[in-house]
C-alpha atoms as a PDB file:
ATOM      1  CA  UNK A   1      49.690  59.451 -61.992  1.00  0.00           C
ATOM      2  CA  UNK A   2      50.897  63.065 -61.067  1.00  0.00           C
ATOM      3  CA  UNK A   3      48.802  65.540 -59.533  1.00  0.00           C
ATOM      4  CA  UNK A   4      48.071  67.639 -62.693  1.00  0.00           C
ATOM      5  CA  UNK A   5      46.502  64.322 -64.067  1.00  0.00           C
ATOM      6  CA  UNK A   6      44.788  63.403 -61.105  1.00  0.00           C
ATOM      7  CA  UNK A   7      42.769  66.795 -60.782  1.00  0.00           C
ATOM      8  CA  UNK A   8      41.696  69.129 -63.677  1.00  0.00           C
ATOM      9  CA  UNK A   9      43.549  72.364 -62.623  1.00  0.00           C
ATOM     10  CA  UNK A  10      40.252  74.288 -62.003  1.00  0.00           C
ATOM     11  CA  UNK A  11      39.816  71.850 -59.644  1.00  0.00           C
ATOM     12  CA  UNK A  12      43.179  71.575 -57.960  1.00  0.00           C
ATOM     13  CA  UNK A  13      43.622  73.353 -55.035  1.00  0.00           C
ATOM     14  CA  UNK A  14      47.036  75.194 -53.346  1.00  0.00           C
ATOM     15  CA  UNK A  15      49.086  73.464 -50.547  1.00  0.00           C
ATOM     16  CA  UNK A  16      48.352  76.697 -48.812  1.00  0.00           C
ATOM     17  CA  UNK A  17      44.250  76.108 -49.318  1.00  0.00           C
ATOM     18  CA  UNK A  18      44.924  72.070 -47.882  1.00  0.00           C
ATOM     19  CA  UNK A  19      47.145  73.610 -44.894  1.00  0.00           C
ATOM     20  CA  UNK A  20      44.015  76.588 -43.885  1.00  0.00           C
ATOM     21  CA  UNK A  21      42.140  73.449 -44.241  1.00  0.00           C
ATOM     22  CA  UNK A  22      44.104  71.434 -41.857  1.00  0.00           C
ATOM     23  CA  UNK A  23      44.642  74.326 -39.252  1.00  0.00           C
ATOM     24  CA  UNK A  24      41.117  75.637 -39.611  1.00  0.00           C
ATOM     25  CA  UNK A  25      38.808  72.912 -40.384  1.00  0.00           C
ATOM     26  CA  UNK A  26      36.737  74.339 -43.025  1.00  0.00           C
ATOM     27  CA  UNK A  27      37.161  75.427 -46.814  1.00  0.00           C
ATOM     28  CA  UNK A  28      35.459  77.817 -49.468  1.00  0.00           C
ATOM     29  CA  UNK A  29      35.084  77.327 -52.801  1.00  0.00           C
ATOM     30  CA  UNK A  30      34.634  79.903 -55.428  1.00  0.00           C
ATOM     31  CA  UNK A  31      31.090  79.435 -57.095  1.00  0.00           C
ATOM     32  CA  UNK A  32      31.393  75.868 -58.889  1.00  0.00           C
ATOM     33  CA  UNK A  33      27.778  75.885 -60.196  1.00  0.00           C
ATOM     34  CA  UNK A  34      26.158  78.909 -62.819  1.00  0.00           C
ATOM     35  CA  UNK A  35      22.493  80.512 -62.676  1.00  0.00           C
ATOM     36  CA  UNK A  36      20.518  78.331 -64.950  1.00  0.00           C
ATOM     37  CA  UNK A  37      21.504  75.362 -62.674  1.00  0.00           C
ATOM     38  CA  UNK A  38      20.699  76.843 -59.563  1.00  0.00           C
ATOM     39  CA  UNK A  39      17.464  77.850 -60.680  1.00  0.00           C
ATOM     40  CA  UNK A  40      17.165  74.317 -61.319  1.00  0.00           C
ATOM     41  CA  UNK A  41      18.129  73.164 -58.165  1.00  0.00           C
ATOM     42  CA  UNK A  42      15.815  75.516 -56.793  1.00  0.00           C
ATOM     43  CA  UNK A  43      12.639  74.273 -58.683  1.00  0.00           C
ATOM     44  CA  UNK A  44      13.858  70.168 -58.043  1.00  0.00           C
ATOM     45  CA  UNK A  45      14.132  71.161 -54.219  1.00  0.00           C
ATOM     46  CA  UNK A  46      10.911  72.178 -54.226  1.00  0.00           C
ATOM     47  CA  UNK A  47       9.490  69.257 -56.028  1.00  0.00           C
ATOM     48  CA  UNK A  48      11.104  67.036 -53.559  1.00  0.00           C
ATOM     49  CA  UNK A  49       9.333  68.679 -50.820  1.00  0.00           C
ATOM     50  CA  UNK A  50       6.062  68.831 -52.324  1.00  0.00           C
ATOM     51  CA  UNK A  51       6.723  64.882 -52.291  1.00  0.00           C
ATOM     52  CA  UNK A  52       6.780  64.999 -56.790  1.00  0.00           C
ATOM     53  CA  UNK A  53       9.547  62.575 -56.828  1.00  0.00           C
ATOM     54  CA  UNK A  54      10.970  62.106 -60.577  1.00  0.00           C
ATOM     55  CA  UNK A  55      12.568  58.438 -59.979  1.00  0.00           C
ATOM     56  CA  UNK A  56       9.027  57.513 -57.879  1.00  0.00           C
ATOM     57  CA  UNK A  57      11.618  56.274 -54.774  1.00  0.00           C
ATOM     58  CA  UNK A  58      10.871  58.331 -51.768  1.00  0.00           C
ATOM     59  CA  UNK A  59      13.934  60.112 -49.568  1.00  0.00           C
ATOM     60  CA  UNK A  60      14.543  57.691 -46.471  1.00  0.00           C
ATOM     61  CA  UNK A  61      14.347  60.372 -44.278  1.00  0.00           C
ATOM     62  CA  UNK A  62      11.852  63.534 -44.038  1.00  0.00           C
ATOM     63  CA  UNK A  63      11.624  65.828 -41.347  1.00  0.00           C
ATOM     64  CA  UNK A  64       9.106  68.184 -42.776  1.00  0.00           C
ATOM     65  CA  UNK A  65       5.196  67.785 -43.950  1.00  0.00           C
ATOM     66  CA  UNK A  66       2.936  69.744 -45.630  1.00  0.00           C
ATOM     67  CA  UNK A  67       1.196  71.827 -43.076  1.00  0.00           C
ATOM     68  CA  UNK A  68       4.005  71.916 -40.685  1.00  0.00           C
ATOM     69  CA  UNK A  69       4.617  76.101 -39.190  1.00  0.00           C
ATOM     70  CA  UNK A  70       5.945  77.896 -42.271  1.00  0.00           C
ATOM     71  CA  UNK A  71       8.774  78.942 -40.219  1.00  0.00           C
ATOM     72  CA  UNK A  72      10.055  75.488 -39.492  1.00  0.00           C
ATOM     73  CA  UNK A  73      13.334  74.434 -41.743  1.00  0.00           C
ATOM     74  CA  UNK A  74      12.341  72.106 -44.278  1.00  0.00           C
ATOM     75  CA  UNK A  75      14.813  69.059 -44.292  1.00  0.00           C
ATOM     76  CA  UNK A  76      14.516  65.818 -46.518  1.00  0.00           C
ATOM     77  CA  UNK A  77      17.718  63.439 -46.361  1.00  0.00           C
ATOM     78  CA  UNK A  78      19.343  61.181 -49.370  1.00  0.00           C
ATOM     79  CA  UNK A  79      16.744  63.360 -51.648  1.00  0.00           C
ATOM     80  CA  UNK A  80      19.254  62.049 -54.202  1.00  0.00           C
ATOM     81  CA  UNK A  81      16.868  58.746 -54.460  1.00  0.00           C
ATOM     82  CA  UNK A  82      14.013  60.824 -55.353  1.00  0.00           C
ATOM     83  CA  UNK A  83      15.665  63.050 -58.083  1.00  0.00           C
ATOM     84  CA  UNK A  84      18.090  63.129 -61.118  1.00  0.00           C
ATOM     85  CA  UNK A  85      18.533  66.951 -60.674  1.00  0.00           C
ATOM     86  CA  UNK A  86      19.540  67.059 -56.827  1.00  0.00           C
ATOM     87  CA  UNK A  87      21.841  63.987 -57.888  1.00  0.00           C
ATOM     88  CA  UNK A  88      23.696  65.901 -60.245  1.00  0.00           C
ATOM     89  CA  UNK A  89      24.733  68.525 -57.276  1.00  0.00           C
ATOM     90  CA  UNK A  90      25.560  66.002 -54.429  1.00  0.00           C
ATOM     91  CA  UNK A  91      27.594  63.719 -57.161  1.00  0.00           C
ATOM     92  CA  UNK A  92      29.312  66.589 -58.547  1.00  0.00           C
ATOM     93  CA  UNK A  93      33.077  65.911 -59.888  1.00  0.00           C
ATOM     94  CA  UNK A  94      34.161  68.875 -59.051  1.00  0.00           C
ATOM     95  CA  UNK A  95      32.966  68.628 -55.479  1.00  0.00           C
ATOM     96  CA  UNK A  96      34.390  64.806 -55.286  1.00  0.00           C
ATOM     97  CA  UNK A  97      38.115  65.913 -56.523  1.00  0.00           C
ATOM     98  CA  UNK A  98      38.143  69.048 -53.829  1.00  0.00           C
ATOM     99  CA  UNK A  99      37.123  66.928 -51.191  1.00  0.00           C
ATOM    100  CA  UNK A 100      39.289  64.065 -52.091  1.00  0.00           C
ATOM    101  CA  UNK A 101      42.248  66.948 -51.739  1.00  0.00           C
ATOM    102  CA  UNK A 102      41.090  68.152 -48.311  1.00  0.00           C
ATOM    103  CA  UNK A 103      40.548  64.589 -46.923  1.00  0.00           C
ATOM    104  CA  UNK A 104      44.224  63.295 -48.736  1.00  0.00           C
ATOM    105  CA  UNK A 105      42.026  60.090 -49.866  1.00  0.00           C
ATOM    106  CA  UNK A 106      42.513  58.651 -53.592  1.00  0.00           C
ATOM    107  CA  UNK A 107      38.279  58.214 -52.863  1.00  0.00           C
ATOM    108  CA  UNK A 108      35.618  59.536 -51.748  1.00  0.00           C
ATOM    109  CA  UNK A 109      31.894  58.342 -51.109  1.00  0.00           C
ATOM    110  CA  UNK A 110      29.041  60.168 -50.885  1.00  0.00           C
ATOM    111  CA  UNK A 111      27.195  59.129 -46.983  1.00  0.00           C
ATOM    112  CA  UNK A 112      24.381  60.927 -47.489  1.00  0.00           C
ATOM    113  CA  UNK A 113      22.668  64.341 -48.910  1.00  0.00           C
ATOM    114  CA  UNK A 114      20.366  66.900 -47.101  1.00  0.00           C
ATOM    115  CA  UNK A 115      17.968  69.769 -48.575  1.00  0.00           C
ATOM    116  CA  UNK A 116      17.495  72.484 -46.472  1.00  0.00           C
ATOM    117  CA  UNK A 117      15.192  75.167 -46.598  1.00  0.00           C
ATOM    118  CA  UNK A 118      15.317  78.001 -44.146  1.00  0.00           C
ATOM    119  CA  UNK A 119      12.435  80.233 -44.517  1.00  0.00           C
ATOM    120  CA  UNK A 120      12.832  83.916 -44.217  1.00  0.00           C
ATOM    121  CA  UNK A 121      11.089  84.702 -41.264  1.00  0.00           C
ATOM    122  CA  UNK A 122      11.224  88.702 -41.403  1.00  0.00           C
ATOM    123  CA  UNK A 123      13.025  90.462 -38.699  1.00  0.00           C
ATOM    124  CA  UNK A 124       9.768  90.475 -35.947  1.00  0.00           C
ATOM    125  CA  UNK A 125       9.108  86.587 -35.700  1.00  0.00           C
ATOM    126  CA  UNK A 126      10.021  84.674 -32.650  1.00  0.00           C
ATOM    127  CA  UNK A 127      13.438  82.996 -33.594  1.00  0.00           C
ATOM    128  CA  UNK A 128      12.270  79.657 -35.335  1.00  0.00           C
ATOM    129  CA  UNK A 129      14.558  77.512 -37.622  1.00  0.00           C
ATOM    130  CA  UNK A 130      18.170  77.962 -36.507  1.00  0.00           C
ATOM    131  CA  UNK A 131      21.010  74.616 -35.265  1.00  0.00           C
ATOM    132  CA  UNK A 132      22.584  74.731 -32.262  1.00  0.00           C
ATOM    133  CA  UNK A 133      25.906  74.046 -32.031  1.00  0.00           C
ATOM    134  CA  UNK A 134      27.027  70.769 -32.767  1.00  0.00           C
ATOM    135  CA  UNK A 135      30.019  68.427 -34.560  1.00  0.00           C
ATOM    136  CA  UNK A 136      28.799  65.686 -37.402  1.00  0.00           C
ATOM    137  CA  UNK A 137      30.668  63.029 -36.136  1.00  0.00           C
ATOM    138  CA  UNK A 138      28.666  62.885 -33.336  1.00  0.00           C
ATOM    139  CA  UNK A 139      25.811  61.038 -34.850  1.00  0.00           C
ATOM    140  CA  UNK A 140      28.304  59.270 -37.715  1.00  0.00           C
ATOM    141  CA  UNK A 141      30.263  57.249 -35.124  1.00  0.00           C
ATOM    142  CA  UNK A 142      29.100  54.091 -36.897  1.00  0.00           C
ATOM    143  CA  UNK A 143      31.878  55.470 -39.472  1.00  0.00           C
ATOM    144  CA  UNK A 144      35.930  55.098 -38.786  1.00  0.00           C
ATOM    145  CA  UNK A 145      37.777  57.158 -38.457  1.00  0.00           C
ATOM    146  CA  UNK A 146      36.538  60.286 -38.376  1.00  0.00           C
ATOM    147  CA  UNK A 147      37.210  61.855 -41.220  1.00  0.00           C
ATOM    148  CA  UNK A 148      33.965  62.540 -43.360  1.00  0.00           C
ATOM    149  CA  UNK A 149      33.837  66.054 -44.445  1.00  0.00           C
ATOM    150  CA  UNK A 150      30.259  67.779 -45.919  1.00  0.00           C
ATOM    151  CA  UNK A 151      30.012  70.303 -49.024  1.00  0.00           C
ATOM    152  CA  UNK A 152      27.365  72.843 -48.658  1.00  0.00           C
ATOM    153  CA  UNK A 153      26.074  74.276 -51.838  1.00  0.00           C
ATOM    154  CA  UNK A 154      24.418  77.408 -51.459  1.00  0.00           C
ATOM    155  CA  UNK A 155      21.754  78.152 -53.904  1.00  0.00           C
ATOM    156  CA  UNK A 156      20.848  81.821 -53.264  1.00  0.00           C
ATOM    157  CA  UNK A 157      23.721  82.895 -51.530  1.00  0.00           C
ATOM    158  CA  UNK A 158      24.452  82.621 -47.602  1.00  0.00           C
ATOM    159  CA  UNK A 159      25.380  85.611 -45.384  1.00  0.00           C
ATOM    160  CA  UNK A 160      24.588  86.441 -41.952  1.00  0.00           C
ATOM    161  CA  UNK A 161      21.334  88.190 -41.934  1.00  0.00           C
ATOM    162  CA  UNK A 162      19.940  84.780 -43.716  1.00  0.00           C
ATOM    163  CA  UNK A 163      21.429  82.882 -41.577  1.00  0.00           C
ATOM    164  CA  UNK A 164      24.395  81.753 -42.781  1.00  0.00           C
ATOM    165  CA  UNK A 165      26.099  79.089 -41.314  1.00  0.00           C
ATOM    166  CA  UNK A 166      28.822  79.309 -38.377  1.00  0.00           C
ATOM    167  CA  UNK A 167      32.110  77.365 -37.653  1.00  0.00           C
ATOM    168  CA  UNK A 168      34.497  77.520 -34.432  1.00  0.00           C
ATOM    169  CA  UNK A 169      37.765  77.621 -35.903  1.00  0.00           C
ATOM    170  CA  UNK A 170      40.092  74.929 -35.143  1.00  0.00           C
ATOM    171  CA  UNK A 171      37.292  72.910 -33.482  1.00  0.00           C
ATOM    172  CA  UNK A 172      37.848  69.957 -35.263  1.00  0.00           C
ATOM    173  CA  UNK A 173      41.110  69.339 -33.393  1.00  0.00           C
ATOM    174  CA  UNK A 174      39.681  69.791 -30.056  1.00  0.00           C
ATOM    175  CA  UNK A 175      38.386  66.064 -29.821  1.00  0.00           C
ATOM    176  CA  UNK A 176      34.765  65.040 -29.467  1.00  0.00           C
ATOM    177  CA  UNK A 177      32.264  67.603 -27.766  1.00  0.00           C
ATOM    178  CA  UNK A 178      28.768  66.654 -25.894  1.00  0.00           C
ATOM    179  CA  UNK A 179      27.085  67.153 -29.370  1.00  0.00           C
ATOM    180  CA  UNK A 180      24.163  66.218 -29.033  1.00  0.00           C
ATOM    181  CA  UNK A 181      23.495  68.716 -25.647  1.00  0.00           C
ATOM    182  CA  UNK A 182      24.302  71.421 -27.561  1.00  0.00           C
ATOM    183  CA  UNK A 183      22.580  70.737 -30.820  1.00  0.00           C
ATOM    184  CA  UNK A 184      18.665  72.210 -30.446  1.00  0.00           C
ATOM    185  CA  UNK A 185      16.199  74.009 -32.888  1.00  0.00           C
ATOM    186  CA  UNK A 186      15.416  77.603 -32.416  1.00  0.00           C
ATOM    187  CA  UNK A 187      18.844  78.104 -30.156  1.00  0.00           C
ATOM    188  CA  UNK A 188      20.367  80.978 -29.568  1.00  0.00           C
ATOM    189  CA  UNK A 189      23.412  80.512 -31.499  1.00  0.00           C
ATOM    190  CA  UNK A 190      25.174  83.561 -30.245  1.00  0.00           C
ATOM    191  CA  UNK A 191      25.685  81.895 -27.215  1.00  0.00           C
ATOM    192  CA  UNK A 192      28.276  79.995 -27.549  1.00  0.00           C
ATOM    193  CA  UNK A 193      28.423  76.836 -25.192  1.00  0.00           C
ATOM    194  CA  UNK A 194      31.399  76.805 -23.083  1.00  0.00           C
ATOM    195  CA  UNK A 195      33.296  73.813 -25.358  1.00  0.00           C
ATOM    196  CA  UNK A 196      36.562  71.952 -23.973  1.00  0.00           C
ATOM    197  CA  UNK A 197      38.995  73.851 -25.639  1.00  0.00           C
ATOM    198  CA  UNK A 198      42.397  72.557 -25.292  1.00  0.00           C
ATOM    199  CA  UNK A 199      44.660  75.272 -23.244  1.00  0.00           C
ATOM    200  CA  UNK A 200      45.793  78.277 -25.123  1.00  0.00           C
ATOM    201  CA  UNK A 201      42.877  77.943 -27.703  1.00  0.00           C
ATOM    202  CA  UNK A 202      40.410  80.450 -28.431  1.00  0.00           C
ATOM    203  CA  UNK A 203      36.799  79.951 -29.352  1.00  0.00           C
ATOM    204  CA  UNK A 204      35.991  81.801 -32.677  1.00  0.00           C
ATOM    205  CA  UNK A 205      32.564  81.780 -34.299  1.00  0.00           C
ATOM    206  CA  UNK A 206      33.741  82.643 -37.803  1.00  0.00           C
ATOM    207  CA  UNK A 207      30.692  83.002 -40.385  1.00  0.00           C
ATOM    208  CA  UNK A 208      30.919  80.882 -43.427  1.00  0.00           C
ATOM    209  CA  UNK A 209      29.584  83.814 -46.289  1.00  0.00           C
ATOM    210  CA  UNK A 210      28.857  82.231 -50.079  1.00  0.00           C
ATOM    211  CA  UNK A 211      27.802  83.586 -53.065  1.00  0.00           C
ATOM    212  CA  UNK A 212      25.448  81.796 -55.375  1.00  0.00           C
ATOM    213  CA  UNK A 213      26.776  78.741 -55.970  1.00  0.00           C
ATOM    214  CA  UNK A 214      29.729  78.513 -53.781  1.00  0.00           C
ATOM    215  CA  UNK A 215      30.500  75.554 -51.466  1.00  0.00           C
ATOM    216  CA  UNK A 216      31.695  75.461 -48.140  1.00  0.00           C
ATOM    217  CA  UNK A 217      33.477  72.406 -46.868  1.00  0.00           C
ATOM    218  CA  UNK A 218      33.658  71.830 -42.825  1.00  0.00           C
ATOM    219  CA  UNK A 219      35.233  68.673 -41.329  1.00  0.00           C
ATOM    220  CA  UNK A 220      32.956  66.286 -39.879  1.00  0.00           C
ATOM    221  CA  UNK A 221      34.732  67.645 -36.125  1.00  0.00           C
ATOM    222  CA  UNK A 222      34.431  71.365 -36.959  1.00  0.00           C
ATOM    223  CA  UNK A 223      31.670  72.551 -34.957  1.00  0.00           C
ATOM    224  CA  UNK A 224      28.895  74.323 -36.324  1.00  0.00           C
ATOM    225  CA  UNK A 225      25.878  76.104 -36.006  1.00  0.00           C
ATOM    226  CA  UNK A 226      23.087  78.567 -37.793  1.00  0.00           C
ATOM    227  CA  UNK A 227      21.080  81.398 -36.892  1.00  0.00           C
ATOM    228  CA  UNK A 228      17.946  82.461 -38.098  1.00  0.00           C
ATOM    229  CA  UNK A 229      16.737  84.072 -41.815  1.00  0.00           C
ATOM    230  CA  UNK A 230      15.347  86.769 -40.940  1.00  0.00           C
ATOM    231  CA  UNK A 231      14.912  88.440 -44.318  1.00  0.00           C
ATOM    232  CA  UNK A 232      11.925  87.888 -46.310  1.00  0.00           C
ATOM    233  CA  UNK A 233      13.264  85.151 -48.704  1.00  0.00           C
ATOM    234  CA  UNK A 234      14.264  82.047 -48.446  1.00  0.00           C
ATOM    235  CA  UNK A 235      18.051  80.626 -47.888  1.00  0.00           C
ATOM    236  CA  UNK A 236      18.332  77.316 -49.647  1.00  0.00           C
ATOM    237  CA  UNK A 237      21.279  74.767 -49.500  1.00  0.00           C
ATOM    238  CA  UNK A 238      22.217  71.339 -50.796  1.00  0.00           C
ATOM    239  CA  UNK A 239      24.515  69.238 -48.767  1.00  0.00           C
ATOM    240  CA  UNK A 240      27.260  66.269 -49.782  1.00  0.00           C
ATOM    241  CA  UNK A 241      27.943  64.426 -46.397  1.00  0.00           C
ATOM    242  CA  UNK A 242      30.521  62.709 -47.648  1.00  0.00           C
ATOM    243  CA  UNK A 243      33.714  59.718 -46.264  1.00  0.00           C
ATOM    244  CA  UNK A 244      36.679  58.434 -47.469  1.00  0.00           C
ATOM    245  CA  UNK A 245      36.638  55.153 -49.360  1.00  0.00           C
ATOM    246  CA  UNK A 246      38.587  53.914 -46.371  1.00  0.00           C
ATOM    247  CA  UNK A 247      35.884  54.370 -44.251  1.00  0.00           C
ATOM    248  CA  UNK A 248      34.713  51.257 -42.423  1.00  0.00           C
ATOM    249  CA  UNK A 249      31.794  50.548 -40.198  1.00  0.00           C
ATOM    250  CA  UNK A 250      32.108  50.724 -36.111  1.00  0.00           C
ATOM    251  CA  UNK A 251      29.239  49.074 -34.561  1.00  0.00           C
ATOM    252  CA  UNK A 252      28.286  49.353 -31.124  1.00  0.00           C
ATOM    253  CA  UNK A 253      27.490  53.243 -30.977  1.00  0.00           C
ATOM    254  CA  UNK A 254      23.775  53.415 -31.814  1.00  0.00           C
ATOM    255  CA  UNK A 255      24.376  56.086 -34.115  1.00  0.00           C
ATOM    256  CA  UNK A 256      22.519  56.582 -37.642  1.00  0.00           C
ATOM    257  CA  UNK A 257      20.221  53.576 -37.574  1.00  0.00           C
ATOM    258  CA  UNK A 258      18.829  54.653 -40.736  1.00  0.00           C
ATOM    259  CA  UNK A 259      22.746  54.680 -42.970  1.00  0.00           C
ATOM    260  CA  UNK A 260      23.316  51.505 -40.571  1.00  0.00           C
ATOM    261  CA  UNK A 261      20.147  50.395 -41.698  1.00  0.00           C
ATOM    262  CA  UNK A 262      20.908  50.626 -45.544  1.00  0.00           C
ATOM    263  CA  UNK A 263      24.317  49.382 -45.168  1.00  0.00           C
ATOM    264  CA  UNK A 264      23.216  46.094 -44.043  1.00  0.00           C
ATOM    265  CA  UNK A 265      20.142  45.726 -46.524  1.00  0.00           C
ATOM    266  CA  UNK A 266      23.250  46.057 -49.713  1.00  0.00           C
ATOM    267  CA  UNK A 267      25.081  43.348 -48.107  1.00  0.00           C
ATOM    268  CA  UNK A 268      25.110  39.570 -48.577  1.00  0.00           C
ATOM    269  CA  UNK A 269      26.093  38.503 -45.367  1.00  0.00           C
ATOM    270  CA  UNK A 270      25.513  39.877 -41.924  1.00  0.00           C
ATOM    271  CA  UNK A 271      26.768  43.082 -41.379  1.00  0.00           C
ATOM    272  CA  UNK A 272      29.911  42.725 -39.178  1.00  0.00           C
ATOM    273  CA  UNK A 273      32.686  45.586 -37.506  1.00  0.00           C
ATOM    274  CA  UNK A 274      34.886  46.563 -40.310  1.00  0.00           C
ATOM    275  CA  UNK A 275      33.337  45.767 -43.299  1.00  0.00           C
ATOM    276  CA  UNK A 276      33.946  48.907 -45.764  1.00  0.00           C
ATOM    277  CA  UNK A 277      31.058  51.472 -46.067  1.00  0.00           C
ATOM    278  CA  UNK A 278      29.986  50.763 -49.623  1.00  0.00           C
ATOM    279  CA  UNK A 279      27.832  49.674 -52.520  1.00  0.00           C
ATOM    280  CA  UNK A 280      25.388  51.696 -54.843  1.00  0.00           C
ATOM    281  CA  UNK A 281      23.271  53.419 -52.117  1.00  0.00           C
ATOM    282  CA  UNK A 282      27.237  54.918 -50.785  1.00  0.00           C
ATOM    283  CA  UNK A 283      28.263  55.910 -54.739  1.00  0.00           C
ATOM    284  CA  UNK A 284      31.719  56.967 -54.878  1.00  0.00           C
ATOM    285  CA  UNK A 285      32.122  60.469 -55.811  1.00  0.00           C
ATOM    286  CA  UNK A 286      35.429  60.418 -56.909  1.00  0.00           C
ATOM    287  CA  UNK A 287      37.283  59.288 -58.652  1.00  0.00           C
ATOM    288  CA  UNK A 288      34.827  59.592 -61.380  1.00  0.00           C
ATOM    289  CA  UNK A 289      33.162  56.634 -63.058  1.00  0.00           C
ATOM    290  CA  UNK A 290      34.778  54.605 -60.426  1.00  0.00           C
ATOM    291  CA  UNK A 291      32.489  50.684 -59.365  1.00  0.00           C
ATOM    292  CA  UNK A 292      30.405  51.373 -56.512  1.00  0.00           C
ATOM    293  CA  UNK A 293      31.129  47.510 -54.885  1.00  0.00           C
END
C-alpha cells in the first residue's frame, strides 16, 4: 500500500511537518472540525457534566461536581462512554491518520479522552484553574514505550489570554522530568521550573494558539503547562490521549490504576507484563474500521 493510499491527501502530512514534529515535539493542525459540530461538541460537553449521559454509562473518572467553585476546571475522563457526540471527536479519522504519521505506527489506539472546561475567570480573580508543568508519560508508565501522543481539539479557539496551552520545545527529548513535583493547580506557569536540560539546550515556553477547531498534537514527553482564562468566557477542549498499537503494558510502576484497572477487567486471563494494550474499551483509531481484539 503506498502512502497516497494509506492517507487521504487532506490528511497526509509533509516530511517537513513529521521532521518539526520530531525536533520539536508538538504539531498543529489546521481546523479539522466546522461550526455546526463544535457547537455540538459544546452542548454534549455540557451534558456530560451536568451528569445527562446519552449511552446511560457513566465516565470512569470525574474530577468535578455540581457545586464545586465556579472557577475550578471542569474535567471528566473517557467521557466517550457516556456520549455518541464526544465519541465522534476523540475517534475521529482524521485525527487517527495524523497521529499515526507523527508516531510512524501502521495503528493507533485511543488510551483515553478528557473534557476540559476552563472557566473565564475575568482579569481580577485570584489565579484559579491553570496546570503546572508536567510530561504525560509520567503517570502512563504502565504503557511501553513511550510513545503515546494526545490531540487537543479546541472548541472556541485557544490563545493566551484564555489560557492557552504551553509546550517547552524539544522537551520530549530531554528524558523523564520529576513530573509529578511540578504538576499543581493554580501554579504560576510563568515560572518555569528549572528542568534537566541536556547541555547546550534552551528552555522555550512556546504557546500552542488554535483557532476553532484546530488540534494540537504534543508527545506524551513534551512538557506542558496552562495558565489561567482570564476573559469572561469559557475555553473548552476535547482531548485524544492516544498509543501506538504496539504499545504493551509495564507493570510495576503504580501508575494509572484506573486504565490498569480496565485493562485487566477486558481480559481473560490475569493480566501479565507485556500483554498488548487492547480490546473495545482501547478502540483503535486508525486504521479505520480496524477489530478492536
Amino acid at each position: 500500500m503506498t502512502e497516497a493510499q494509506k492517507f487521504p491527501s487532506k490528511h497526509q502530512i509533509t516530511e517537513e511537518q513529521i521532521g518539526f514534529w520530531e525536533e520539536n515535539g508538538y504539531f498543529i493542525s489546521p481546523s479539522l472540525f466546522g461550526e455546526e459540530e463544535l457547537q455540538q461538541g459544546m452542548k454534549h460537553m455540557a451534558s456530560v457534566f451536568a451528569e445527562d449521559y446519552e449511552t446511560n454509562v457513566p465516565p470512569n473518572i470525574r474530577k468535578w461536581w455540581a457545586g464545586d467553585p465556579e472557577t475550578s476546571m471542569k474535567n471528566v475522563d473517557n467521557a466517550w462512554w457516556s456520549d455518541y457526540y464526544i465519541r465522534r471527536f476523540v475517534l475521529s479519522p482524521a485525527i487517527g491518520a495524523i497521529a499515526s504519521q507523527l508516531a510512524n505506527t501502521d495503528s493507533v489506539r485511543l488510551f483515553q479522552d478528557q473534557l476540559l472546561h476552563k472557566p473565564g475567570i475575568g482579569a481580577d480573580r485570584p489565579r484559579s484553574a491553570t496546570v503546572g508543568w508536567h510530561q504525560d508519560w509520567a503517570y502512563w508508565k504502565c504503557t511501553t514505550p513511550a510513545h503515546a501522543l494526545t490531540a487537543r481539539i479546541s472548541l472556541d479557539g485557544e490563545y493566551e489570554e484564555n489560557g492557552c496551552m504551553q509546550v517547552i520545545r524539544g522537551s520530549h527529548r530531554w528524558g523523564v522530568q520529576d513530573g509529578r513535583h511540578f504538576f499543581q493547580e493554580d501554579a504560576d506557569v510563568n515560572d518555569i521550573p528549572d528542568f534537566r536540560a541536556p547541555d547546550g539546550e534552551t528552555v522555550e515556553a512556546v504557546p500552542l494558539i488554535l483557532e476553532p477547531g484546530g488540534v494540537s498534537f504534543h508527545h506524551s514527553m513534551t512538557l506542558h503547562a496552562s495558565t489561567e482564562n482570564r476573559t469572561d468566557n469559557p475555553r473548552r477542549t476535547i482531548i485524544a490521549h492516544m498509543i501506538p498499537g504496539e504499545t504493551r503494558y509495564q507493570p510495576g510502576t503504580g501508575d494509572h490504576a484506573y486504565n490498569v484497572a480496565v485493562l485487566s477487567a477486558q481480559k481473560d486471563s490475569a493480566l501479565e507484563e507485556g500483554d498488548i494494550w487492547e480490546g473495545d474499551r482501547f478502540p483503535v483509531i486508525y486504521p479505520p474500521d480496524a477489530p478492536n481484539g
